[in-house]
C-alpha atoms as a PDB file:
ATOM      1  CA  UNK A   1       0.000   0.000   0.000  1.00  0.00           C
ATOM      2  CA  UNK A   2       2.855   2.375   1.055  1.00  0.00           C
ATOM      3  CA  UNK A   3       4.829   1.789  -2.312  1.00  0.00           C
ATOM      4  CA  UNK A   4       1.620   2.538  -3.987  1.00  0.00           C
ATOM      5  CA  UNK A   5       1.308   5.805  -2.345  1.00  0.00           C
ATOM      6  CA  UNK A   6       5.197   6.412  -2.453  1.00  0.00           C
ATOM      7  CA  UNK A   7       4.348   6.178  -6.422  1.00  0.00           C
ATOM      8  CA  UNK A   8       1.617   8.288  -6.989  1.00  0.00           C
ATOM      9  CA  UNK A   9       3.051  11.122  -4.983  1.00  0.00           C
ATOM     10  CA  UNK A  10       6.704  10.437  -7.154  1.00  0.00           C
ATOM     11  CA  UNK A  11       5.024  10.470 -10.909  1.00  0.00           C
ATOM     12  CA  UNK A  12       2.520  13.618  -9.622  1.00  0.00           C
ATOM     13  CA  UNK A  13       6.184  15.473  -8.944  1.00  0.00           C
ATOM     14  CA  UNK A  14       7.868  14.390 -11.779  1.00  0.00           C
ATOM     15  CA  UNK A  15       4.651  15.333 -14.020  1.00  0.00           C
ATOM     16  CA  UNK A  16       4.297  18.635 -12.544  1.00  0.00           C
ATOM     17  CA  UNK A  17       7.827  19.449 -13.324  1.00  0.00           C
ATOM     18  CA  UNK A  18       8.102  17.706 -16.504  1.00  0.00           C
ATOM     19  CA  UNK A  19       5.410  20.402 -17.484  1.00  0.00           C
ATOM     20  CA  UNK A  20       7.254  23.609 -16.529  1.00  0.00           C
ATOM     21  CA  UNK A  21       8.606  25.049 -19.679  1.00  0.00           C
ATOM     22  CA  UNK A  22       8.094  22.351 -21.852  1.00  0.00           C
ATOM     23  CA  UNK A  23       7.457  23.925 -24.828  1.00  0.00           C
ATOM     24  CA  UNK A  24      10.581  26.732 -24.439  1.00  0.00           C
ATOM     25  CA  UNK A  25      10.769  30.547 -23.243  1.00  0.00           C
ATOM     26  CA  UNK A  26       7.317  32.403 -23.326  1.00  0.00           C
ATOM     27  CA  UNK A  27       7.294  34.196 -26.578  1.00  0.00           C
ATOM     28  CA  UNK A  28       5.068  37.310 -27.441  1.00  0.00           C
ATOM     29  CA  UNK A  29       1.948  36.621 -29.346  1.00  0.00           C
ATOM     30  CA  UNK A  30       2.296  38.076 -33.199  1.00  0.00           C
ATOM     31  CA  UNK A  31       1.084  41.272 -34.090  1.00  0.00           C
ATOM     32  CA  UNK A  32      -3.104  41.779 -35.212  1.00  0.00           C
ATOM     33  CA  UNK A  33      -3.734  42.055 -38.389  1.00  0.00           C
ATOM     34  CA  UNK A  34      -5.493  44.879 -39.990  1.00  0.00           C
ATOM     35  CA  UNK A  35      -9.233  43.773 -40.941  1.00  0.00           C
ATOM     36  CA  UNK A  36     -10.233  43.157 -44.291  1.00  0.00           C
ATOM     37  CA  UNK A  37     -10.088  39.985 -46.601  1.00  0.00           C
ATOM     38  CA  UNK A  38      -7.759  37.626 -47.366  1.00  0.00           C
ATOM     39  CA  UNK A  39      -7.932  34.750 -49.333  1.00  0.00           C
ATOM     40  CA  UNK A  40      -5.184  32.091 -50.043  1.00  0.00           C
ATOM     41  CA  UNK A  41      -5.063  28.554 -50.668  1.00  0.00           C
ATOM     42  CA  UNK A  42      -4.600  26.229 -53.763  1.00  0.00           C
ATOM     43  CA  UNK A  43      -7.005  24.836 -56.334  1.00  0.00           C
ATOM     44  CA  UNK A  44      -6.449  21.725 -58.414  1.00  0.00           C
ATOM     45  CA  UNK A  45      -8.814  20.712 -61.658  1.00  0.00           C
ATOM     46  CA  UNK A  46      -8.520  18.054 -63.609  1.00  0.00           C
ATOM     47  CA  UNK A  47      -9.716  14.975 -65.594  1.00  0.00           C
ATOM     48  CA  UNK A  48      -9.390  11.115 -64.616  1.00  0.00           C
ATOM     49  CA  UNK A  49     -10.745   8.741 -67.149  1.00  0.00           C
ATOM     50  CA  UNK A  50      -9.953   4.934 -67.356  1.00  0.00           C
ATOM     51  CA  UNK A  51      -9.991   2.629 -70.324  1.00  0.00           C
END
């Protein structure tokens, strides 16, 4: 029972700090854009036929 509880409390540690920083220094969100429209993308036609 103890080693069960001296395992919970270890991986509950070792999670919490595991999470600190994980994905690098805090960065600063980028710039708003100005409203309006924008459109981009990519567009494919074409033809299959089979014999």
């Amino acid at each position: 029972m103890t080693q069960h509880l001296i395992f919970a409390v270890f991986a509950l540690i070792l999670t919490s700090l595991a999470a600190c920083g994980v994905d690098g220094a805090p960065t600063r969100p980028e710039p708003a854009r100005k409203p309006g429209v924008h459109i981009s993308g990519e567009a494919v036609v074409g033809v299959v036929t089979e014999l």
